[in-house]
PDB file of N, CA and C in Angstrom:
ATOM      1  N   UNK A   1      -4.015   9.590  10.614  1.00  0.00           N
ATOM      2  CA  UNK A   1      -5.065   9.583   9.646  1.00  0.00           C
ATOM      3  C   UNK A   1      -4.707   8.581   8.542  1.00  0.00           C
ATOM      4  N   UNK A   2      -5.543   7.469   8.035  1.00  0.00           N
ATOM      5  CA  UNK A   2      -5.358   5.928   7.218  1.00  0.00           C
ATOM      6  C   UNK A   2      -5.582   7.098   5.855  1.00  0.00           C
ATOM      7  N   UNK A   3      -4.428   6.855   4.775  1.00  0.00           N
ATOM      8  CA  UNK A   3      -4.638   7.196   3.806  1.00  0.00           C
ATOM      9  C   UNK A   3      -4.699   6.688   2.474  1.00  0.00           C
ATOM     10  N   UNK A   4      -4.321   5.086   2.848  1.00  0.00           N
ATOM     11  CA  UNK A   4      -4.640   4.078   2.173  1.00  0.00           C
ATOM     12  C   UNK A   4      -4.455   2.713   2.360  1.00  0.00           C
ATOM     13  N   UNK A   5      -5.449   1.993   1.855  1.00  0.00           N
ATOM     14  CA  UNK A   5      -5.936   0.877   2.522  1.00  0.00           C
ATOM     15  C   UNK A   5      -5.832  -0.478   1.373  1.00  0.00           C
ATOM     16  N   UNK A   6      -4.832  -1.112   1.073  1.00  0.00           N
ATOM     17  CA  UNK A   6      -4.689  -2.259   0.196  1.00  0.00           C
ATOM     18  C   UNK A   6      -4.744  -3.326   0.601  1.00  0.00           C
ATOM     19  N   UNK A   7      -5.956  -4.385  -0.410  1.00  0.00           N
ATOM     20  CA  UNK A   7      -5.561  -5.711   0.244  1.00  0.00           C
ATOM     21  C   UNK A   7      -4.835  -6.329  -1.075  1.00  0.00           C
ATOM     22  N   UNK A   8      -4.172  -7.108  -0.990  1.00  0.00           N
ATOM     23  CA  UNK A   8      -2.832  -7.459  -1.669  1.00  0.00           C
ATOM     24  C   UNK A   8      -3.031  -8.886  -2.011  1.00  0.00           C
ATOM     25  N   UNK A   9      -2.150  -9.735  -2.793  1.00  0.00           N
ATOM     26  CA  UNK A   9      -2.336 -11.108  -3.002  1.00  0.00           C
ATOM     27  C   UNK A   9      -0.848 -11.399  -3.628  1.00  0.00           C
ATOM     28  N   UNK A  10      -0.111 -12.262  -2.837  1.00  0.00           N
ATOM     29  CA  UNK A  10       1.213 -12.164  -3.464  1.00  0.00           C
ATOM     30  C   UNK A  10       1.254 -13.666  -4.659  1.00  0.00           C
ATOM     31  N   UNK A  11       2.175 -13.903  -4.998  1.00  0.00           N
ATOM     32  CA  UNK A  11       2.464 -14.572  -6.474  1.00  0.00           C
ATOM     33  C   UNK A  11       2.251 -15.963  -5.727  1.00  0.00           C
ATOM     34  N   UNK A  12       2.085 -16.333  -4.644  1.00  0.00           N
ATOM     35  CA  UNK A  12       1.757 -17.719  -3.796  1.00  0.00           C
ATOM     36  C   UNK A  12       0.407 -18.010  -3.379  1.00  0.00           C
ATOM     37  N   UNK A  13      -0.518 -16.999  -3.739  1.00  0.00           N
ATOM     38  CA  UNK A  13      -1.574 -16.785  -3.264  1.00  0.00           C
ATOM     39  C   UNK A  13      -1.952 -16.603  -2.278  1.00  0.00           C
ATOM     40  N   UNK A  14      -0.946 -15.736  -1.189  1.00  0.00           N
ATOM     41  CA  UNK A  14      -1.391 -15.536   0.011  1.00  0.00           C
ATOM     42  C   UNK A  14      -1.918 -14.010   0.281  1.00  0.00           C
ATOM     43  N   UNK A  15      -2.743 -14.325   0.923  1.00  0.00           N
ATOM     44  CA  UNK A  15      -3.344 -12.750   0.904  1.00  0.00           C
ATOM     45  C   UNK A  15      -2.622 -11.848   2.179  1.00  0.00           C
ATOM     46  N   UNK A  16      -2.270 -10.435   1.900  1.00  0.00           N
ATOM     47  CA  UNK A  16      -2.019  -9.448   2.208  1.00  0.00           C
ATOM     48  C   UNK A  16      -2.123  -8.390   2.768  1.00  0.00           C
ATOM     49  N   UNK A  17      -1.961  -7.243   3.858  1.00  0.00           N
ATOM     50  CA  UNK A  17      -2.648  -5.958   3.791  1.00  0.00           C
ATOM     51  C   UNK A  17      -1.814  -5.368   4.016  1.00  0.00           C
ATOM     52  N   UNK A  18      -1.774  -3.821   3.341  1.00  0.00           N
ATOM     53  CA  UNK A  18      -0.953  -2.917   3.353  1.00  0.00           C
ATOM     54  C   UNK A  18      -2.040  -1.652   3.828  1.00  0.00           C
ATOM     55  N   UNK A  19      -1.585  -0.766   4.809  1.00  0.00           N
ATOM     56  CA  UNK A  19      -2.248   0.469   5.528  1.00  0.00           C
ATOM     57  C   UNK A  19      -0.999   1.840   5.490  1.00  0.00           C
ATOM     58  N   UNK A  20      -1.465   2.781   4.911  1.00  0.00           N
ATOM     59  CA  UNK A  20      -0.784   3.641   4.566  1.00  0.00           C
ATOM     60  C   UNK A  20      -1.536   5.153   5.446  1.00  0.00           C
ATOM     61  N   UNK A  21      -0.364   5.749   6.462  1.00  0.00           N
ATOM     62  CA  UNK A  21      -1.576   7.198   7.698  1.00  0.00           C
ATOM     63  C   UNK A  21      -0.637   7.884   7.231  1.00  0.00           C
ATOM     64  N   UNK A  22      -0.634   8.784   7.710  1.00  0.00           N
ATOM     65  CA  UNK A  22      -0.014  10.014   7.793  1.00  0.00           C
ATOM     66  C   UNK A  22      -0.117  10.197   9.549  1.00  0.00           C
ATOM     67  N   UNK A  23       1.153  10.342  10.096  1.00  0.00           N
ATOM     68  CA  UNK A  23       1.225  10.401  11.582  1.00  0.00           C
ATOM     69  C   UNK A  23       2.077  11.411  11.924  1.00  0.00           C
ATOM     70  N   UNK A  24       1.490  12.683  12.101  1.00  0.00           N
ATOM     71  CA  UNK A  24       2.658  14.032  12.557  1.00  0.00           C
ATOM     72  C   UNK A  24       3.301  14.451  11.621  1.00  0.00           C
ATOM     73  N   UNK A  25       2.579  14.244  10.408  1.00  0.00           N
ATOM     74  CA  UNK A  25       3.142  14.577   9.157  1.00  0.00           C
ATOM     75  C   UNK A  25       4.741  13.662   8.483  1.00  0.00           C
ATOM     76  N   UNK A  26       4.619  12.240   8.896  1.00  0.00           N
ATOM     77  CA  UNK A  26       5.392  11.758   8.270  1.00  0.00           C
ATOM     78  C   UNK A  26       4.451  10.507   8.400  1.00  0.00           C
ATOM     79  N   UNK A  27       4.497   9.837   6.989  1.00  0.00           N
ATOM     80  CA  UNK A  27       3.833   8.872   6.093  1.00  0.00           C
ATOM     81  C   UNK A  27       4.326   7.397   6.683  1.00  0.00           C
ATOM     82  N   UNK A  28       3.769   7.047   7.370  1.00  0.00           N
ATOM     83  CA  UNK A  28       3.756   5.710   7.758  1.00  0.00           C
ATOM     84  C   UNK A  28       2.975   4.230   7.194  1.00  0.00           C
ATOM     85  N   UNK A  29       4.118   3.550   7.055  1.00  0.00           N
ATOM     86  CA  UNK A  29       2.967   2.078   6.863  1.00  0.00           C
ATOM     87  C   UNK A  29       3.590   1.084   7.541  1.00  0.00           C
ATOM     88  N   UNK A  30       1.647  -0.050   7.506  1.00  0.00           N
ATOM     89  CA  UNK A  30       1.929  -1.019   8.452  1.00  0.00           C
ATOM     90  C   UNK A  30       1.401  -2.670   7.364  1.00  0.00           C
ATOM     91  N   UNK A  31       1.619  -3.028   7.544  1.00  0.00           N
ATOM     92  CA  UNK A  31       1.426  -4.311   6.631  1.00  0.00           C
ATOM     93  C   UNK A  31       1.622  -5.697   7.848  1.00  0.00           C
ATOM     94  N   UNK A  32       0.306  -6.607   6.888  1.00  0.00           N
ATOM     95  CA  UNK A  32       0.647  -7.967   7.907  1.00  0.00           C
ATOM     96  C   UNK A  32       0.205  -8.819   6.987  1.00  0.00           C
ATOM     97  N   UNK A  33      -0.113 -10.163   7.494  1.00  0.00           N
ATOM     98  CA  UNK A  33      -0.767 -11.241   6.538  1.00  0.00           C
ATOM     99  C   UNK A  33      -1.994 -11.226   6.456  1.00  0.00           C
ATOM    100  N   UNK A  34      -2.946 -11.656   5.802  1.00  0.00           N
ATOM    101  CA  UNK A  34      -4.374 -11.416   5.966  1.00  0.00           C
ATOM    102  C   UNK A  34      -5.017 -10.315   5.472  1.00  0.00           C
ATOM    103  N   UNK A  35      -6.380 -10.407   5.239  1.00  0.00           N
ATOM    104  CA  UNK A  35      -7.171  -9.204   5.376  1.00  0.00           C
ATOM    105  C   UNK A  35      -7.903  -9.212   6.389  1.00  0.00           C
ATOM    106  N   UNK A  36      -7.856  -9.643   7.347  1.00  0.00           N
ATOM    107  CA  UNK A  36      -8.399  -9.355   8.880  1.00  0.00           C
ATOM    108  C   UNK A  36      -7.563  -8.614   9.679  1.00  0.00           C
ATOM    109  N   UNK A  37      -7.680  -8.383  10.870  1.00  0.00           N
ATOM    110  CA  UNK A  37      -6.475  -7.705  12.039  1.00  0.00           C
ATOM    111  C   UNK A  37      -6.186  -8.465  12.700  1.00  0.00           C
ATOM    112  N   UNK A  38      -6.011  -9.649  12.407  1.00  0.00           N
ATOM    113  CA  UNK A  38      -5.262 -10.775  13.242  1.00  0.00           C
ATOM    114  C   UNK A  38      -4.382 -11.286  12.776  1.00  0.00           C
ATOM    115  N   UNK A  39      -3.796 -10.566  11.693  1.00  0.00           N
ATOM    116  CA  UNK A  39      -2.232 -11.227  10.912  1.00  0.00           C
ATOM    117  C   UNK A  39      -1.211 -11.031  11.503  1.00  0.00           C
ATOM    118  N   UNK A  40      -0.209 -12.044  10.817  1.00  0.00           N
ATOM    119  CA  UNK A  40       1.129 -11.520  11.265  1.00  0.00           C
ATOM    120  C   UNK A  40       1.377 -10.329  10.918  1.00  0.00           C
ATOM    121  N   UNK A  41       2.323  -9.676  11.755  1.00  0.00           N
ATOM    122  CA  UNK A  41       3.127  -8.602  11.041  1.00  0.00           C
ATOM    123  C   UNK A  41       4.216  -8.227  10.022  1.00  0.00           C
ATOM    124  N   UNK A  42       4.123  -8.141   8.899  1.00  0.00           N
ATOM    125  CA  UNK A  42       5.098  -8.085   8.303  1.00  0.00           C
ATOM    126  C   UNK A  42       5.874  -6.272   8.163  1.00  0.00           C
ATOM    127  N   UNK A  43       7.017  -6.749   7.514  1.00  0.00           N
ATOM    128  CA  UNK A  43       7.544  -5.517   6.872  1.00  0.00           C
ATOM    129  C   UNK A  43       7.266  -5.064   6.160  1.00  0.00           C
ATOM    130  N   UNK A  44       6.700  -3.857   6.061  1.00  0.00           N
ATOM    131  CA  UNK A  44       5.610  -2.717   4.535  1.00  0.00           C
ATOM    132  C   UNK A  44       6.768  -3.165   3.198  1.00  0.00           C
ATOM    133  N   UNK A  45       8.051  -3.322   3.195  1.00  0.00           N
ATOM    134  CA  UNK A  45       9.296  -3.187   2.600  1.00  0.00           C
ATOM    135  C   UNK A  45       8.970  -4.573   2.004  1.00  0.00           C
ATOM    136  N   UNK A  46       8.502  -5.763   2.438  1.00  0.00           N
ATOM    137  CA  UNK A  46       8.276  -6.491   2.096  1.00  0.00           C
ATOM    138  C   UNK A  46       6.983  -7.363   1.068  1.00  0.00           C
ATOM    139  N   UNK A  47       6.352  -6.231   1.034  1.00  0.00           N
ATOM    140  CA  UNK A  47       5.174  -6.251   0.123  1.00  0.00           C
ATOM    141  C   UNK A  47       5.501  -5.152  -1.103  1.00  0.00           C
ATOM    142  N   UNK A  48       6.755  -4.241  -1.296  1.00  0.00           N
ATOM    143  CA  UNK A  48       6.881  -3.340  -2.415  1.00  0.00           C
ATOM    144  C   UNK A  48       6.951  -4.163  -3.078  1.00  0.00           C
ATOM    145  N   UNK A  49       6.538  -4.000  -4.529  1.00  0.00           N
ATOM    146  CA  UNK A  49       6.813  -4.664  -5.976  1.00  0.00           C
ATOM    147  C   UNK A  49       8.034  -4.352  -6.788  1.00  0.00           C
ATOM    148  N   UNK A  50       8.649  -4.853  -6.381  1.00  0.00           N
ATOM    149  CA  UNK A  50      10.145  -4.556  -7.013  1.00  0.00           C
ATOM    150  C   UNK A  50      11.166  -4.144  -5.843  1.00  0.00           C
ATOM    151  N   UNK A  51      12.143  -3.708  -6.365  1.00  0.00           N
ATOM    152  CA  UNK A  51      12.918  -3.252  -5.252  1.00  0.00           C
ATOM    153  C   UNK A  51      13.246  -1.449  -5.142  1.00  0.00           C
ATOM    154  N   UNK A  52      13.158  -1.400  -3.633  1.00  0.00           N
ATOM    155  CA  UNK A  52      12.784  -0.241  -3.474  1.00  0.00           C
ATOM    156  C   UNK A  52      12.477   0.252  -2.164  1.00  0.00           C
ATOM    157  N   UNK A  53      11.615   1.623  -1.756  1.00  0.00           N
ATOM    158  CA  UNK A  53      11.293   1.902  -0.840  1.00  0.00           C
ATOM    159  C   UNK A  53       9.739   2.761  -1.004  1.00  0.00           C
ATOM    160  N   UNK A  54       8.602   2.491   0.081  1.00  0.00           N
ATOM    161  CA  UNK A  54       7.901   3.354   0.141  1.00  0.00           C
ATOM    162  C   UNK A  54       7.932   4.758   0.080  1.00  0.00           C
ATOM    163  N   UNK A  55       7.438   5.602  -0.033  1.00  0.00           N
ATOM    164  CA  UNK A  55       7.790   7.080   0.322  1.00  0.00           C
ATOM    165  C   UNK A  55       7.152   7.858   1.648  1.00  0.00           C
ATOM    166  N   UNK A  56       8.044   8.312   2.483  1.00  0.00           N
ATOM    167  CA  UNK A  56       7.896   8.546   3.721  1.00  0.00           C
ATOM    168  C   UNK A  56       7.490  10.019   3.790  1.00  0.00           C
ATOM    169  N   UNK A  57       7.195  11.272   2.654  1.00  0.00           N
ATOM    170  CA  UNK A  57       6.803  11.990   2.742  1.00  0.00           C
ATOM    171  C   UNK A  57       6.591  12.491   1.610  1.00  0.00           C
ATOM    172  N   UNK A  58       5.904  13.732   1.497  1.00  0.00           N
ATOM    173  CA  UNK A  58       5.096  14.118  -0.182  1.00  0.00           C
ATOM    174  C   UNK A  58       5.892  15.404  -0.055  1.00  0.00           C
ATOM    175  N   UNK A  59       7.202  15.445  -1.236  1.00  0.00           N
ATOM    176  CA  UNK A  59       8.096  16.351  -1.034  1.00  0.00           C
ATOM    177  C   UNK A  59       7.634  16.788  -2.769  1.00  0.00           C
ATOM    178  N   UNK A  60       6.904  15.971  -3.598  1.00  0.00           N
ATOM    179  CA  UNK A  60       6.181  16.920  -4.678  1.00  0.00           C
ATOM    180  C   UNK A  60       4.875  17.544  -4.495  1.00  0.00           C
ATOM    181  N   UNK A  61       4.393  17.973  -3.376  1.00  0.00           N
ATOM    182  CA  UNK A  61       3.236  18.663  -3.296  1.00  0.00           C
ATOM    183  C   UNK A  61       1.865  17.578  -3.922  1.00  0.00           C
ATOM    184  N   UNK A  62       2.217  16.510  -3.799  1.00  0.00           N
ATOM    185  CA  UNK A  62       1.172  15.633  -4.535  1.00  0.00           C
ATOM    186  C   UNK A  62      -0.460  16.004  -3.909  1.00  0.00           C
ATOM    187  N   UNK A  63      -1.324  16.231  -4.621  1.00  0.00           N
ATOM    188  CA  UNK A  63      -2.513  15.690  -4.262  1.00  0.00           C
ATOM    189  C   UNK A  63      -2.894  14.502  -3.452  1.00  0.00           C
ATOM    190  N   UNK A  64      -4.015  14.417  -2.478  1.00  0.00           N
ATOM    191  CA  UNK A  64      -4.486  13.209  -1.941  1.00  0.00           C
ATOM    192  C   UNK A  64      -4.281  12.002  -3.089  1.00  0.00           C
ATOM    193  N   UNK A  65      -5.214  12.216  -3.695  1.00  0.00           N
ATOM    194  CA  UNK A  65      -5.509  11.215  -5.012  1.00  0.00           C
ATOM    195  C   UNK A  65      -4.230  11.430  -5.537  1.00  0.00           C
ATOM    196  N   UNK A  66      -3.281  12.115  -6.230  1.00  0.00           N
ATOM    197  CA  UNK A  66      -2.417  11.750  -6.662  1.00  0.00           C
ATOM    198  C   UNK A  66      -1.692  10.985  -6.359  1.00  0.00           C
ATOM    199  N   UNK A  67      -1.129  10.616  -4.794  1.00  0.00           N
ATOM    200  CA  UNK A  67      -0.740  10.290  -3.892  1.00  0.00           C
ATOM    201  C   UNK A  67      -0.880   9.023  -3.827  1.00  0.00           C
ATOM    202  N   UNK A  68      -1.847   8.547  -3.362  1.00  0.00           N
ATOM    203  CA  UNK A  68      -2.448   7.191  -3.637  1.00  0.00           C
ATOM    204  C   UNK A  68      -2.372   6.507  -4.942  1.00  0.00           C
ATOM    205  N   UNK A  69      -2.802   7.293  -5.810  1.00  0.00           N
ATOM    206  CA  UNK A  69      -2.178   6.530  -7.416  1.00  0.00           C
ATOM    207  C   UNK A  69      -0.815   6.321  -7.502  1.00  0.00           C
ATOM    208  N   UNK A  70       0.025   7.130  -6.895  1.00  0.00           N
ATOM    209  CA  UNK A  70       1.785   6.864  -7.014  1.00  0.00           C
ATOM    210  C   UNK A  70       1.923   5.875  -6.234  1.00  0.00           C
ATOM    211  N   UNK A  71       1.046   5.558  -5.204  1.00  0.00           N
ATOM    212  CA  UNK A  71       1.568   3.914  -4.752  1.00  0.00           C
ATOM    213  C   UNK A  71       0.565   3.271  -5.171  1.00  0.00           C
ATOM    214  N   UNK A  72      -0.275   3.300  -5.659  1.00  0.00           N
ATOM    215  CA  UNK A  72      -1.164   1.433  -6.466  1.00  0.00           C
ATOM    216  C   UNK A  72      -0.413   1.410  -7.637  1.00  0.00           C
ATOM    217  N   UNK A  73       0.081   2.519  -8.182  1.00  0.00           N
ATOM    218  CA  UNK A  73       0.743   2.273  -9.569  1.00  0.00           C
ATOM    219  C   UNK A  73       2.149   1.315  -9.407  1.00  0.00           C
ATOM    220  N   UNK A  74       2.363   1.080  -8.437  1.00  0.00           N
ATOM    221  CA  UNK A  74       3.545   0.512  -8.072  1.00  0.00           C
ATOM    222  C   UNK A  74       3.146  -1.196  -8.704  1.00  0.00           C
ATOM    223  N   UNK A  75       2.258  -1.431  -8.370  1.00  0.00           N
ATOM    224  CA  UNK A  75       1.851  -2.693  -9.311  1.00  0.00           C
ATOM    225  C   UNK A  75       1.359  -2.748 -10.607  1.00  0.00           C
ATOM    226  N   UNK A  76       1.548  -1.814 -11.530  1.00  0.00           N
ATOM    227  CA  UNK A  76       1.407  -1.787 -12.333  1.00  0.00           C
ATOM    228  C   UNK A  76       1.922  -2.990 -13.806  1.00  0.00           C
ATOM    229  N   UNK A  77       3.202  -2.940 -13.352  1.00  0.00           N
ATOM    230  CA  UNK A  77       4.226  -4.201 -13.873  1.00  0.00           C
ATOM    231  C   UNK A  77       3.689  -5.635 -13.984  1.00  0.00           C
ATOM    232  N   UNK A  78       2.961  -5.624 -12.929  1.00  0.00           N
ATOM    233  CA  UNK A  78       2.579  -7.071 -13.083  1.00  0.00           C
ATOM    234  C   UNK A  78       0.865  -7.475 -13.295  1.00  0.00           C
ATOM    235  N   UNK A  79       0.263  -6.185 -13.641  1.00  0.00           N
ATOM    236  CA  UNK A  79      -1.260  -6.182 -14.305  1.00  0.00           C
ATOM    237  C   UNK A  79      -0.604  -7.130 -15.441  1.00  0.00           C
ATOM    238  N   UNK A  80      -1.765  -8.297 -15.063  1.00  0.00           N
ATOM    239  CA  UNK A  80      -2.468  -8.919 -16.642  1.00  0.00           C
ATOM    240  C   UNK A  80      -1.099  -9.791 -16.734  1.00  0.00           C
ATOM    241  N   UNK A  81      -0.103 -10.271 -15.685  1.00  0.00           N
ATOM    242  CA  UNK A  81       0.494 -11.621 -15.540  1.00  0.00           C
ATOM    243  C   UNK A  81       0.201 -12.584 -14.693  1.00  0.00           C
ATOM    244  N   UNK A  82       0.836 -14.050 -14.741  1.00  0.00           N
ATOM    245  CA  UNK A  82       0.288 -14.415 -13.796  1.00  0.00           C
ATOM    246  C   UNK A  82       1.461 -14.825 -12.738  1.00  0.00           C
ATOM    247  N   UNK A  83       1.828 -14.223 -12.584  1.00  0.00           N
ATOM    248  CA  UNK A  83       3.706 -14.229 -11.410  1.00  0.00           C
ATOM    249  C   UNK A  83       3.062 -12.760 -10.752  1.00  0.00           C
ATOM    250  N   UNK A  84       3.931 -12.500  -9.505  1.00  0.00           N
ATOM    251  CA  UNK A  84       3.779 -10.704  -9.070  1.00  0.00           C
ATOM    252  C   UNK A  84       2.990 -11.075  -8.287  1.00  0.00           C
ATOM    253  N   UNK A  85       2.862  -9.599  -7.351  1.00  0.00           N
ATOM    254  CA  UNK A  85       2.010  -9.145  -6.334  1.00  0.00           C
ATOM    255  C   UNK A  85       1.001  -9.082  -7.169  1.00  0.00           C
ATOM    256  N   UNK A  86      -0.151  -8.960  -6.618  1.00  0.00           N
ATOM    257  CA  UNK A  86      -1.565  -8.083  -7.330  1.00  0.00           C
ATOM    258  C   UNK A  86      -2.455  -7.170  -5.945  1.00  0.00           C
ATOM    259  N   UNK A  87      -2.786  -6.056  -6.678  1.00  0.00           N
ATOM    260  CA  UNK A  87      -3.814  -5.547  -5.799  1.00  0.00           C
ATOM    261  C   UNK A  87      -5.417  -6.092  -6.035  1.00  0.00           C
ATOM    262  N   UNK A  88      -5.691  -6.634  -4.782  1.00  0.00           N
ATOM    263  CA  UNK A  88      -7.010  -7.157  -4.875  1.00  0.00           C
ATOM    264  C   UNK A  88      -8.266  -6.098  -4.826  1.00  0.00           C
ATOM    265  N   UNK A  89      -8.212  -5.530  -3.680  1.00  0.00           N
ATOM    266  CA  UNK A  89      -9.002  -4.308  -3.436  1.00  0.00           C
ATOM    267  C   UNK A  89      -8.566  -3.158  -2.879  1.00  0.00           C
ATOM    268  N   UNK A  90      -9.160  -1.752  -2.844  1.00  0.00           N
ATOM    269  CA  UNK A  90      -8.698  -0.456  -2.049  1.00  0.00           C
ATOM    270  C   UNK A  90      -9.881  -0.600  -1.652  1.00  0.00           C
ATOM    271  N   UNK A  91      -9.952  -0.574   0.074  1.00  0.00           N
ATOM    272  CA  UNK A  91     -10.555   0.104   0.640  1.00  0.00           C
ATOM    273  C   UNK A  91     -10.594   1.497   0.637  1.00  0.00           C
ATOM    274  N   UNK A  92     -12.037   1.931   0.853  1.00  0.00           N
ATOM    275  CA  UNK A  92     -12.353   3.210   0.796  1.00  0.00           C
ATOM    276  C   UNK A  92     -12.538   3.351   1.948  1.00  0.00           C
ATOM    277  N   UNK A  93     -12.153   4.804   1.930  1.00  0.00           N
ATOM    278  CA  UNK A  93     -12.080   5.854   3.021  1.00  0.00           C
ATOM    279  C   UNK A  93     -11.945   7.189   3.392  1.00  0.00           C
ATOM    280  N   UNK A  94     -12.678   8.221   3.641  1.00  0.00           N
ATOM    281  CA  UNK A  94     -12.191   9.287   3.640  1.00  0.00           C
ATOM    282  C   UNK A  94     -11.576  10.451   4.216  1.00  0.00           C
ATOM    283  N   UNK A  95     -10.173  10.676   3.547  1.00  0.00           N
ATOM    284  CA  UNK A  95      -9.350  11.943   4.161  1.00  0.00           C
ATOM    285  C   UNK A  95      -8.882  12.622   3.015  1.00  0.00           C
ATOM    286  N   UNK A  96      -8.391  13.844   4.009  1.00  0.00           N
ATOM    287  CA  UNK A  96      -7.804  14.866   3.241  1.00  0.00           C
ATOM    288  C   UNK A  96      -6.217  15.327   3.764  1.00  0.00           C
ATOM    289  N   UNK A  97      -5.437  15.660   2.662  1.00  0.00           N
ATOM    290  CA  UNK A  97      -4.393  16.901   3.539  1.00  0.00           C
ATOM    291  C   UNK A  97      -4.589  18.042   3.807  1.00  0.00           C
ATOM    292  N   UNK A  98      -3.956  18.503   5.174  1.00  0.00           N
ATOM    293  CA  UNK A  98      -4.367  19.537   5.563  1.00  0.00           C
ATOM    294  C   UNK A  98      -3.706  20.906   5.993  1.00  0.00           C
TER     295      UNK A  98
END
């Protein structure tokens, strides 16, 4: 189940996508180049903003929406510069936990 859907723009101006499911109850992502499905593949690890790691499971009881805000907030740092990742758009979509 896709639980979030980023298209991305890194500090070179190349555009991005980051896809965030939930698969058997552990939190998976897939990231490539582009906003089409014909990109390369990259490493999700390679689009974090800073250094670090995604989170592979919701061990604070987070809300859907909470959830999703704890990773767009991850770019937060670099709102309103002009260096950094940026989030371009969230696709919408709808799920729930269950």
């Amino acid at each position: 189940m896709k639980i979030l859907h980023l298209h991305l723009r890194d500090s070179f101006g190349n555009a991005k996508t980051l896809v965030c499911s939930n698969e058997d109850g552990i939190i998976k992502y897939r990231a490539w180049s582009g906003h089409g499905s014909s990109g390369m593949r990259l490493r999700p690890n390679d689009l974090y903003p800073g250094r670090g790691y995604f989170p592979i499971d919701n061990p604070n009881g987070l809300s859907l929406d909470e959830f999703k805000d704890s990773i767009t907030s991850l770019w937060n740092p670099w709102v309103g510069k002009d260096y950094g990742p940026k989030i371009e758009g969230v696709i919408q979509n709808k799920v729930s936990f269950s």
